[in-house]
Protein backbone atom coordinates (compact mmCIF):
# COMPACT_ATOMS: atom_id res chain seq x y z
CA UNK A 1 -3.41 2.18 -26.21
CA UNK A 2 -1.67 -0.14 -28.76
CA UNK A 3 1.17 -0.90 -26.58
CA UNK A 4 1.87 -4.63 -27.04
CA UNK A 5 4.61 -6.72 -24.43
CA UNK A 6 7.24 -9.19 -26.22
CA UNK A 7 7.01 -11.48 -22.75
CA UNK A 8 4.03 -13.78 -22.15
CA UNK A 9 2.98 -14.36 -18.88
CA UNK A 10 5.46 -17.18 -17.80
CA UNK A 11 8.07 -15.42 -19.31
CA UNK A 12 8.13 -12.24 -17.28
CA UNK A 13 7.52 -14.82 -13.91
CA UNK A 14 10.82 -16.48 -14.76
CA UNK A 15 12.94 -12.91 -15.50
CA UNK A 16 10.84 -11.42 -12.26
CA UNK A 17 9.52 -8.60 -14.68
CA UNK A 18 6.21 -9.29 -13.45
CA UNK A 19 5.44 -10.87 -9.62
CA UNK A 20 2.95 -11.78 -7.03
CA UNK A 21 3.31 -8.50 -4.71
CA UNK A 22 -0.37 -6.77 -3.61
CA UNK A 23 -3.40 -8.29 -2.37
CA UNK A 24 -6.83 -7.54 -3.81
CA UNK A 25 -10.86 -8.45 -2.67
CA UNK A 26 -12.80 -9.91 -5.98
CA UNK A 27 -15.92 -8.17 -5.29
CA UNK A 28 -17.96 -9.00 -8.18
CA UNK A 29 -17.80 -10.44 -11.70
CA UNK A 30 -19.34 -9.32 -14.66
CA UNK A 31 -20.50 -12.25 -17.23
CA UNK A 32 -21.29 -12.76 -20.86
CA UNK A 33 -24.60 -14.60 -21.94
CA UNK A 34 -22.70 -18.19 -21.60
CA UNK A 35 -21.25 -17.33 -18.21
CA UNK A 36 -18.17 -16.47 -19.27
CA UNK A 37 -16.17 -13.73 -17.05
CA UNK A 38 -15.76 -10.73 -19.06
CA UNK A 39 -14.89 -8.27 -16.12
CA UNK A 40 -14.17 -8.40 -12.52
CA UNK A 41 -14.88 -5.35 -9.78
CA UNK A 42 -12.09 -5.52 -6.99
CA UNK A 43 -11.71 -3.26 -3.71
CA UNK A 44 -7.90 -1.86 -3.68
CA UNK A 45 -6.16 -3.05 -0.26
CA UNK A 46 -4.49 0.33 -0.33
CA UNK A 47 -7.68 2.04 1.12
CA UNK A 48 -9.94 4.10 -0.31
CA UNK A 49 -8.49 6.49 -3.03
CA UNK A 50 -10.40 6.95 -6.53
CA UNK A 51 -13.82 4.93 -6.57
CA UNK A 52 -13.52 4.40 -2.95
CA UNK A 53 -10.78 1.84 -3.21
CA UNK A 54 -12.61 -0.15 -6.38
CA UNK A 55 -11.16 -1.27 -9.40
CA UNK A 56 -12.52 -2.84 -12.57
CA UNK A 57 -10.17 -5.03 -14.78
CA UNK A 58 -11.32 -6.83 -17.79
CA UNK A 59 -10.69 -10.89 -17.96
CA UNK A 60 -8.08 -10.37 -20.15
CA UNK A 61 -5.76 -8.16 -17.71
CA UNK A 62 -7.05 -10.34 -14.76
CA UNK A 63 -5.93 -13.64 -16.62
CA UNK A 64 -2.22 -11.88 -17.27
CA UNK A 65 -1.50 -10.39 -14.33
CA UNK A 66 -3.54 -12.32 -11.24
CA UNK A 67 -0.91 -15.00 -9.49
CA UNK A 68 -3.16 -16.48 -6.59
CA UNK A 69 -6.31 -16.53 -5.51
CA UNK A 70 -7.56 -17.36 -1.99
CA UNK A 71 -10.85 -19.09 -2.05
CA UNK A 72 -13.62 -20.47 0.79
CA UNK A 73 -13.87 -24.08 0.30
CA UNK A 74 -17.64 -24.01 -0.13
CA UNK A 75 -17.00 -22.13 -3.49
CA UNK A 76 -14.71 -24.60 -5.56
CA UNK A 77 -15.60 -26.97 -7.73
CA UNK A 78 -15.34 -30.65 -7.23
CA UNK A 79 -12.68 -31.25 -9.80
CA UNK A 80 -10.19 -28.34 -8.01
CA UNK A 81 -11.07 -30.11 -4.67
CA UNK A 82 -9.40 -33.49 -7.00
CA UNK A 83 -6.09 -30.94 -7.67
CA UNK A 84 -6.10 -30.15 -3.55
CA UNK A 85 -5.52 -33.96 -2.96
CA UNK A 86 -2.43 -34.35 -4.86
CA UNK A 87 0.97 -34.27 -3.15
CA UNK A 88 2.02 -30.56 -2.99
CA UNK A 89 5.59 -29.01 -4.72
CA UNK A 90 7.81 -27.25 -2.36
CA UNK A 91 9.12 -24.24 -3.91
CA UNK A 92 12.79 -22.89 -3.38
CA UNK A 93 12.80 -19.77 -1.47
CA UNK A 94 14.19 -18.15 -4.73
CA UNK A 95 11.47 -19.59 -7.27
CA UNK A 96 10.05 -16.58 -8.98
CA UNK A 97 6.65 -17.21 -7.85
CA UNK A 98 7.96 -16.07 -4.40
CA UNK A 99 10.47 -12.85 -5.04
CA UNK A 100 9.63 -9.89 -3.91
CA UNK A 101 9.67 -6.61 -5.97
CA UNK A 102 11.81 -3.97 -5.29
């Protein structure tokens, strides 16, 4: 639509312009001929509505605006299971990461 943002991704975490707030299902991925994600399918927590509840995004949009991910176990990769080991950071209760939109 040619709108462009002035904030990056970080940016709009740290002024709460842009928050972790609504919980989706990944449902499917579509991928280029390398295996790289070029769109995902996800089902809408908010119920059915248009498409019965399903959403497509493009990598792009999912890179920008997805915060967290919840993921079995049996699907990560040996180097994230490497990250899991370290010592976690406790976040302050007012850390963007955890504000709530109003």
């Amino acid at each position: 639509m040619g709108t462009t943002f002035g904030m990056d991704k970080k940016q709009r975490i740290q002024t709460f312009s842009s928050g972790s707030s609504h919980a989706m299902t990944l449902m499917a991925v579509d991928l280029d001929e390398n295996g790289k994600s070029k769109k995902w399918m996800v089902e809408n927590s908010w119920g059915p509505g248009a498409n019965n509840g399903h959403l497509i995004m493009t990598d792009e949009w999912f890179n920008e605006y997805m915060f967290r991910l919840v993921i079995e176990k049996r699907y990560i990769t040996d180097k994230v299971k490497e990250v899991m080991k370290q010592k976690p950071v406790r976040l302050a209760a007012w850390d963007p990461m955890f504000a709530e939109e109003e």
